[in-house]
Protein backbone atom coordinates (compact mmCIF):
# COMPACT_ATOMS: atom_id res chain seq x y z
CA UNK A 1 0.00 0.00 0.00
CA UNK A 2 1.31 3.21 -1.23
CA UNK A 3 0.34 6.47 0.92
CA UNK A 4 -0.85 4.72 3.86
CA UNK A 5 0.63 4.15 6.98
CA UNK A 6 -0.43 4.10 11.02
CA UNK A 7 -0.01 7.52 12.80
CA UNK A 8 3.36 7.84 14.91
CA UNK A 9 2.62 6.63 19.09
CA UNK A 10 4.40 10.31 19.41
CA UNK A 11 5.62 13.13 17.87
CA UNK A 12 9.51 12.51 18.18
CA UNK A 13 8.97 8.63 16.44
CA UNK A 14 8.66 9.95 12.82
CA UNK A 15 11.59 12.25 12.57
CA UNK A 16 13.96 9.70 13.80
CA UNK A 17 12.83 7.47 10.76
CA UNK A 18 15.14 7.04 8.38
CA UNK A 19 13.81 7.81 5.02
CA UNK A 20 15.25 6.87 1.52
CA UNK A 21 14.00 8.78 -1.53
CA UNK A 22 13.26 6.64 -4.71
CA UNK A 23 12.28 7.89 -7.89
CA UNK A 24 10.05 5.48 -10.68
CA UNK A 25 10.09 5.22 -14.10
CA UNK A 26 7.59 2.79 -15.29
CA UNK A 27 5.51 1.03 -18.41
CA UNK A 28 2.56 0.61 -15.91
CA UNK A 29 -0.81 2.06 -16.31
CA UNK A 30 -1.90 4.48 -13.38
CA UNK A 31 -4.50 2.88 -10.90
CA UNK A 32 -7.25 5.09 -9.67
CA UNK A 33 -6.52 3.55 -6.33
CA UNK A 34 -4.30 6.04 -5.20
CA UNK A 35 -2.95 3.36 -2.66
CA UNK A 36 -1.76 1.41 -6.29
CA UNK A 37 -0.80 4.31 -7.88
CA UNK A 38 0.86 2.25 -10.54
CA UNK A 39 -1.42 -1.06 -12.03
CA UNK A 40 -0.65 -4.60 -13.28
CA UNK A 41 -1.96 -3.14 -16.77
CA UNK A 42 0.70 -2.02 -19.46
CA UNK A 43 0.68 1.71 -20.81
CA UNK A 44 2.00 2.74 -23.53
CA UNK A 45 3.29 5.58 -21.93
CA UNK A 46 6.02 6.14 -19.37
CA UNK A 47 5.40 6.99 -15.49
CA UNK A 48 7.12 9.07 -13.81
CA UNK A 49 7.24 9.70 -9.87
CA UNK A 50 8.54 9.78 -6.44
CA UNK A 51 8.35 7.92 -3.27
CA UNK A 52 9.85 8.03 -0.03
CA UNK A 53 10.52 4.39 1.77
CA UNK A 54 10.36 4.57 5.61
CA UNK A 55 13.17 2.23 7.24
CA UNK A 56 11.68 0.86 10.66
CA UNK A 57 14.13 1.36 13.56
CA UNK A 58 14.04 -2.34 14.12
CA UNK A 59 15.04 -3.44 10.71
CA UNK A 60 16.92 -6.78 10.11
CA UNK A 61 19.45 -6.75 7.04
CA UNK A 62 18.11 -8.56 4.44
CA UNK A 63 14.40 -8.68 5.35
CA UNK A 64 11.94 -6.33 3.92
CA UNK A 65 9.62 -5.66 7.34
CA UNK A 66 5.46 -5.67 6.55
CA UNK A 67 2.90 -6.40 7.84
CA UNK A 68 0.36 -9.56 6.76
CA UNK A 69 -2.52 -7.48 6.83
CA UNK A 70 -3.78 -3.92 7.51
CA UNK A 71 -1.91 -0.91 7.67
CA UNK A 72 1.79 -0.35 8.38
CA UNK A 73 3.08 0.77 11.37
CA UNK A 74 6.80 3.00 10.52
CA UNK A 75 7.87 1.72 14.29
CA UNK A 76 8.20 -1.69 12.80
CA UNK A 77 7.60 -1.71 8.74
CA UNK A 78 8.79 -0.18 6.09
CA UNK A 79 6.46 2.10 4.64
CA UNK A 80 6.45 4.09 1.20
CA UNK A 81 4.54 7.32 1.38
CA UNK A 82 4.68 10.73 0.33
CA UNK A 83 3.65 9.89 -3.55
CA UNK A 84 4.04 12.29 -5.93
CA UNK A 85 3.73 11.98 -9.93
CA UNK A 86 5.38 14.14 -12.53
CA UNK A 87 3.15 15.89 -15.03
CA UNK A 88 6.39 15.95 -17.56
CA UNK A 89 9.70 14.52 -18.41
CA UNK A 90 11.02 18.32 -17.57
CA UNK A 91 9.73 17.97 -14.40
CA UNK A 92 11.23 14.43 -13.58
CA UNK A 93 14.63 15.20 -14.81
CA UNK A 94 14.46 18.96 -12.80
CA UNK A 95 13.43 16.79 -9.74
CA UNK A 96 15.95 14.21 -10.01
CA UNK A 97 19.10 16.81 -10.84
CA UNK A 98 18.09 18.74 -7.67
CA UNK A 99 18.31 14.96 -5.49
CA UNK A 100 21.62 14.57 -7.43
CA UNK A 101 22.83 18.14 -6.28
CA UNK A 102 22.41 16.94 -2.66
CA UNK A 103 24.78 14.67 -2.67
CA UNK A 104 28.95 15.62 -2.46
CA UNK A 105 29.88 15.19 -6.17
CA UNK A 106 31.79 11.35 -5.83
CA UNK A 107 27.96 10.53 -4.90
CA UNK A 108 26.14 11.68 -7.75
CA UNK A 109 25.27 8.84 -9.04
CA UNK A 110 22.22 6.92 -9.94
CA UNK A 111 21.44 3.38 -9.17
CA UNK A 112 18.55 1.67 -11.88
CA UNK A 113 17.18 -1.10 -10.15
CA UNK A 114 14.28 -3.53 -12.67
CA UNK A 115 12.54 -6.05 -10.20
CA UNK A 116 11.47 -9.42 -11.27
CA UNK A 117 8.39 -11.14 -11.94
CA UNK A 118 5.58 -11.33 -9.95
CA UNK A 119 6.10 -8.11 -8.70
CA UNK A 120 3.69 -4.94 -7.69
CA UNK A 121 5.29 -1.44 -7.86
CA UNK A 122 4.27 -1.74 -3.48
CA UNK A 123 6.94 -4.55 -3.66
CA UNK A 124 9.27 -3.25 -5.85
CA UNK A 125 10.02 0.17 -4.30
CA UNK A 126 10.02 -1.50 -0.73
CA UNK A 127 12.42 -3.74 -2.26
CA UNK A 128 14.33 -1.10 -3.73
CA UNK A 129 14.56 0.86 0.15
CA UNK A 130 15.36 -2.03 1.86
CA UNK A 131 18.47 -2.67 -0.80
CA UNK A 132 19.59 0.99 -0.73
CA UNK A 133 19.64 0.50 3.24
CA UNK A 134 21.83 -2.80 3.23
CA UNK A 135 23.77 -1.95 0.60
CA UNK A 136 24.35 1.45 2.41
CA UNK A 137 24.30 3.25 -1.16
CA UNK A 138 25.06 6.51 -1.08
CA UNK A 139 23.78 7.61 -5.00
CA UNK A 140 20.16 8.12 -5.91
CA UNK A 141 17.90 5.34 -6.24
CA UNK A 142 15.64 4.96 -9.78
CA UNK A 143 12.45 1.77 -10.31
CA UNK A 144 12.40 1.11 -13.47
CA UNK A 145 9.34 -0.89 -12.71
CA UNK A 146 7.60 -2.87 -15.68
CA UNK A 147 3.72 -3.93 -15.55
CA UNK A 148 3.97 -7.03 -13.92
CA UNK A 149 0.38 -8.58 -12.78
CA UNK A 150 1.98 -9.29 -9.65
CA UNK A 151 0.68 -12.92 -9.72
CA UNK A 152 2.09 -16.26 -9.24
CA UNK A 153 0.07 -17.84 -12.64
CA UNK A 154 0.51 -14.92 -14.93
CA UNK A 155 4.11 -15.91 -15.98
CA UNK A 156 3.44 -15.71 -19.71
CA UNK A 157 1.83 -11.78 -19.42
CA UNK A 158 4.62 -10.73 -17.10
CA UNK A 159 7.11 -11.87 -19.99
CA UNK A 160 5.07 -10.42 -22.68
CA UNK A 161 5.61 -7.29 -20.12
CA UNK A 162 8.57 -7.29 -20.28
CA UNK A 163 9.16 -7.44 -24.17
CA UNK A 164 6.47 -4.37 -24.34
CA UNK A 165 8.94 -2.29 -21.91
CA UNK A 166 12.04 -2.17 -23.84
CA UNK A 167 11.12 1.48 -25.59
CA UNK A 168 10.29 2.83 -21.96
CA UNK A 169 13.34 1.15 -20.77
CA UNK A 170 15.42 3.05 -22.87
CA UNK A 171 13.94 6.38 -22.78
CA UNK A 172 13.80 6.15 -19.14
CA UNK A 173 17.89 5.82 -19.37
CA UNK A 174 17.50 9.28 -21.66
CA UNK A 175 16.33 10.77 -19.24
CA UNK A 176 18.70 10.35 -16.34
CA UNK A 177 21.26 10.92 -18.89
CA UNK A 178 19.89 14.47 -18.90
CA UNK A 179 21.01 15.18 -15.33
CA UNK A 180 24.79 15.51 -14.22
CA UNK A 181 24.51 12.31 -13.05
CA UNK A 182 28.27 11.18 -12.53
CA UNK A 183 28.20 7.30 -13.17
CA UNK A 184 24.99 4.79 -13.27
CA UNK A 185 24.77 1.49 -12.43
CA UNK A 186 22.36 -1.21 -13.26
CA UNK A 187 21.36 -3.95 -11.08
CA UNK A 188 18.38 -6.26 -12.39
CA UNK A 189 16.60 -8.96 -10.68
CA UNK A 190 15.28 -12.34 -12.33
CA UNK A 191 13.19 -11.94 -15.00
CA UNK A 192 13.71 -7.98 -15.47
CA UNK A 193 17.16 -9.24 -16.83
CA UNK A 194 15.33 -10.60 -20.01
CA UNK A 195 14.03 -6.48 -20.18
CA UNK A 196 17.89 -5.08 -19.29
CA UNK A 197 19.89 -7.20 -21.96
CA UNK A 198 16.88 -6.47 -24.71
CA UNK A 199 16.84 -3.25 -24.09
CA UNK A 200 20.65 -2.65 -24.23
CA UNK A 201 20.72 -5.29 -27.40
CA UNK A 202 18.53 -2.61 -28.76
CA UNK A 203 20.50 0.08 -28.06
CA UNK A 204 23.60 -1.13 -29.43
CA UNK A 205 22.21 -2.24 -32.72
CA UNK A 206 20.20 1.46 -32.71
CA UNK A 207 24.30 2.64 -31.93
CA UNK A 208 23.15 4.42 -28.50
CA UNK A 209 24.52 2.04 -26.13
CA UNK A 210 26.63 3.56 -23.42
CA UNK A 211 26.86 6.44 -25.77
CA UNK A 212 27.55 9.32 -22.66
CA UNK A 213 29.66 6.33 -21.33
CA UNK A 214 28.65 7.04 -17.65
CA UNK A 215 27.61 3.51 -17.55
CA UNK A 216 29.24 1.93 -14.33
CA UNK A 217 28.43 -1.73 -13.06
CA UNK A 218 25.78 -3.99 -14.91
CA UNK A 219 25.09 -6.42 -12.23
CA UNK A 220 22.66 -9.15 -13.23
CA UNK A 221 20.78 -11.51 -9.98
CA UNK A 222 19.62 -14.89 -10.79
CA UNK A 223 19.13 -13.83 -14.57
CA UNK A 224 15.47 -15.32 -15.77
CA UNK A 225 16.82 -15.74 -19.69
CA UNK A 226 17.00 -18.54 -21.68
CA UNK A 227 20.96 -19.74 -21.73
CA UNK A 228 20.43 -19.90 -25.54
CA UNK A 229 18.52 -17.11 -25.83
CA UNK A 230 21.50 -15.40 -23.88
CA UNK A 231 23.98 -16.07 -26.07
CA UNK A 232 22.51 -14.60 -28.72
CA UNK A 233 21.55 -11.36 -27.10
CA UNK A 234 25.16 -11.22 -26.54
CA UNK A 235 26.60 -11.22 -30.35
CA UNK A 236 26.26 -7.64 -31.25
CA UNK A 237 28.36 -6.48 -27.97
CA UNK A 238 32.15 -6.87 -28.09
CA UNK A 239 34.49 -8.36 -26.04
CA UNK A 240 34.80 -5.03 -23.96
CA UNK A 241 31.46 -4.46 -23.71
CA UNK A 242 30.18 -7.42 -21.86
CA UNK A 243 30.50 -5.62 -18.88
CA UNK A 244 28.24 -7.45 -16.71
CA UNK A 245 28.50 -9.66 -12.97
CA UNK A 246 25.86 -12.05 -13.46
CA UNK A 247 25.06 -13.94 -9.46
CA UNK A 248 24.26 -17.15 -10.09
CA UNK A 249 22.82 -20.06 -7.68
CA UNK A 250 22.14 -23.94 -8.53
CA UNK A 251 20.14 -24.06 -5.46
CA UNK A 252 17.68 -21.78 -7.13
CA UNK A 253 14.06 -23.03 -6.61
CA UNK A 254 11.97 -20.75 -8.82
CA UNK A 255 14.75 -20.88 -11.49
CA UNK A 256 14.28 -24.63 -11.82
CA UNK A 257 10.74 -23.94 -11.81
CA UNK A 258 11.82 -21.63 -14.86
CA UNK A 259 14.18 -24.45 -16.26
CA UNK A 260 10.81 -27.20 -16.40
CA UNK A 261 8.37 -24.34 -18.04
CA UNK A 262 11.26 -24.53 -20.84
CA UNK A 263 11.37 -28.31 -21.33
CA UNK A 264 14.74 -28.38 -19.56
CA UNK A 265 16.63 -25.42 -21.51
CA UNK A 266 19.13 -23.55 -18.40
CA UNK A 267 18.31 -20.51 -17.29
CA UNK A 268 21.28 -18.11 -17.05
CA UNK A 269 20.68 -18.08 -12.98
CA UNK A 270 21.64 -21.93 -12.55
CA UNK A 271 23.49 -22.29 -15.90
CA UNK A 272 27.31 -23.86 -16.08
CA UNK A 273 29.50 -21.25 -14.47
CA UNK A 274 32.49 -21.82 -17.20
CA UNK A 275 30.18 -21.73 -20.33
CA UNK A 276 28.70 -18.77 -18.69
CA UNK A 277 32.29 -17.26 -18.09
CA UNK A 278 33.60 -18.42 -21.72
CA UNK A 279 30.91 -15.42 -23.28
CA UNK A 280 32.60 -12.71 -21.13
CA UNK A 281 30.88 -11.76 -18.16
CA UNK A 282 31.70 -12.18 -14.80
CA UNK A 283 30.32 -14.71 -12.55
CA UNK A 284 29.35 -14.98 -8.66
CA UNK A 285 28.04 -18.24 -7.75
CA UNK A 286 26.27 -17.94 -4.88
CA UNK A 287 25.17 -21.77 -3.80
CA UNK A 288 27.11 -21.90 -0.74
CA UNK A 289 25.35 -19.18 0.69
CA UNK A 290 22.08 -19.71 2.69
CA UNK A 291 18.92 -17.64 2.64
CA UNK A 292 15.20 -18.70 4.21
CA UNK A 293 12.81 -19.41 1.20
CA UNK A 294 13.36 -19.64 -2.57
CA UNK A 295 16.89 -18.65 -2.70
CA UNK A 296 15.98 -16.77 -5.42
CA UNK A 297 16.61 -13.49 -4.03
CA UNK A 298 19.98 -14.01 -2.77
CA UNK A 299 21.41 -10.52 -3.83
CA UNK A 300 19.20 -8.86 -1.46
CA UNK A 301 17.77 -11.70 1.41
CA UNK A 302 21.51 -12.13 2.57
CA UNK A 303 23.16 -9.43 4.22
CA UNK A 304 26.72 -10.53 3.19
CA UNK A 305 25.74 -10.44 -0.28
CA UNK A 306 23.98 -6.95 -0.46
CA UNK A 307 26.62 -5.71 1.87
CA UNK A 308 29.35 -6.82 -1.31
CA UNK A 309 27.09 -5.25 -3.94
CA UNK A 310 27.11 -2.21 -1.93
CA UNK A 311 30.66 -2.12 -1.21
CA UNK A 312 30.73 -2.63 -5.28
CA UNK A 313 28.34 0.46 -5.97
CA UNK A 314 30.52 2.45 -3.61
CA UNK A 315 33.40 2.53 -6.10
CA UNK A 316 34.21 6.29 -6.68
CA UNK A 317 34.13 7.43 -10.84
CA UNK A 318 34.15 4.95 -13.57
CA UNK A 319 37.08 3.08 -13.02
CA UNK A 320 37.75 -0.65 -14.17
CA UNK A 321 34.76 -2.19 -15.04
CA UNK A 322 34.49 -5.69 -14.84
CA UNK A 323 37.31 -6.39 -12.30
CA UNK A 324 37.21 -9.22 -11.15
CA UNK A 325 40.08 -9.00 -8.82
CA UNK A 326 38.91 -6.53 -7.14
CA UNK A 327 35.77 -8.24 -6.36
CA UNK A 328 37.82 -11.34 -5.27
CA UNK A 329 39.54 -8.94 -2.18
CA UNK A 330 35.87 -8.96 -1.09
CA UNK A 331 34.81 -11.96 -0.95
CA UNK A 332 37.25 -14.23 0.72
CA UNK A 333 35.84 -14.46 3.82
CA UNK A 334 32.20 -15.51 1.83
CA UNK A 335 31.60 -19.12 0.26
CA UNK A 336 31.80 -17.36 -3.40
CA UNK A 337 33.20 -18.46 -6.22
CA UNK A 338 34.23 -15.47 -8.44
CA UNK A 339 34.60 -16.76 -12.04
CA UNK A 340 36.59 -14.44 -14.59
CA UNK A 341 35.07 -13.57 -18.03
CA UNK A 342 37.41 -16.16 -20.17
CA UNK A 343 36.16 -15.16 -23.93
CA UNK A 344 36.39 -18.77 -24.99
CA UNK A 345 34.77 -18.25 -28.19
């Protein structure tokens, strides 16, 4: 629920809140239920807004905090409130230079998160604050947040989503290339990792791809694409532009949910780690580490992992992308496996 959350027990408990400010570009239709704001249903236009997503005092890394029913409570949930949509693109872009501004200028940068399937914008942008609060990112936060149904049986729509959001994908990236912004990084989450790598295959074959060439860190969790489908997706990009950490896990229940829909075809999430590595990205295989539930959220539900994405994100200017060795200094006190892009085609 968007807008809506229990009245403070007193008057001191809401300014001691911490607050994180996240800004939405989206393919969804707007909802008339203001507590919605953003439906299941596709537009053909882009959405543009603002939130702000309460952290409770009491908040455990790697758990998003809410309640089964009823209203919130910002003493113990997280809470998104203070909606606000943007009339124009001018607007949006003046909004999101003056959020930049705030920041000393090694932090003005923008992080593009694009959630997964089965996925309302509620539980996207709550997603979004609680990874911004683990991760202890410092930049500005942007949902790119597709019109998924937000249902468990509506697989098919949410990829057919996904495919229809490539265009507002795309111009959403025009527009934060607009502002000052210093670097941006991309982080993706299962199946809006089919809607990343289209969109960018479409931008390279358009020959707008990274053209300001602010783009930072591509970082790809549990990847919902076809392994096939990946490697074709891949061909128009060379060697130095495959630019991407994909986090892998072959204890990935939903992905092997994924793998049966597709008559037994890998997904990129549980594919082979050296075939994977042999097409030039980067790989994190995350197996050994443990999580409660699916295990398909493992870049966010543990604390060691968002904690390493963070300390990724927190990299100052554009530096070396893709380093792998630098990502290796961070993890050797974690059971992860850091595979080097190989190029073995």
């Amino acid at each position: 629920m968007i807008g809506l959350a229990a009245e403070p027990q007193n008057d001191d408990a809401e300014s001691i809140l911490k607050k994180h400010e996240i800004f939405v570009i989206t393919s969804r239709a707007p909802d008339s239920d203001p507590t919605i704001l953003f439906s299941g249903k596709r537009s053909s236009e882009i959405g543009l807004a603002k939130l702000s997503v309460s952290v409770p005092p009491n908040h455990k890394p790697g758990e998003i905090e809410f309640p089964r029913s009823g209203i919130p409570s910002p003493a113990k949930h997280f809470t998104a409130t203070d909606p606000a949509v943007f009339g124009s693109e001018g607007n949006f872009i003046s909004a999101l230079q003056a959020e930049l501004n705030q920041r000393p200028a090694h932090n003005r940068n923008v992080l593009v998160f694009v959630h997964g399937y089965n996925t309302t914008l509620t539980e996207a942008v709550l997603r979004m604050g609680q990874f911004v609060e683990d991760s202890g990112y410092e930049g500005v936060p942007v949902l790119f947040s597709w019109a998924s149904s937000g249902r468990l049986l509506d697989y098919v729509y949410d990829m057919n989503s996904v495919l229809i959001a490539r265009d507002n994908l795309l111009r959403g990236a025009y527009l934060i290339s607009k502002t000052n912004a210093k670097a941006v990084d991309l982080l993706s989450h299962s199946m809006g990792n089919l809607l990343t790598v289209e969109a960018m295959r479409q931008a390279k074959l358009d020959g707008t791809f990274n053209r300001t060439g602010r783009l930072r860190h591509i970082i790809m969790a549990a990847p919902d694409i076809d392994a096939d489908l990946f490697r074709q997706q891949l061909a128009p990009f060379a060697d130095n532009e495959r630019q991407f950490y994909i986090l892998i896990s072959r204890d990935d229940n939903a992905l092997s949910f994924s793998r049966f829909l597709a008559r037994g075809v890998p997904r990129v999430g549980n594919d082979d780690v050296e075939d994977l590595a042999g097409l030039g990205v980067t790989i994190l295989d995350l197996s050994e580490i443990d999580v409660n539930g699916s295990n398909h959220s493992k870049f966010s539900d543990s604390p060691e992992v968002v904690q390493l994405i963070g300390k990724r994100l927190s990299v100052d200017g554009l530096g070396n992308k893709n380093d792998s060795g630098s990502l290796l200094s961070s993890v050797l006190m974690l059971p992860i496996k850091v595979t080097a892009a190989t190029l073995s085609q």
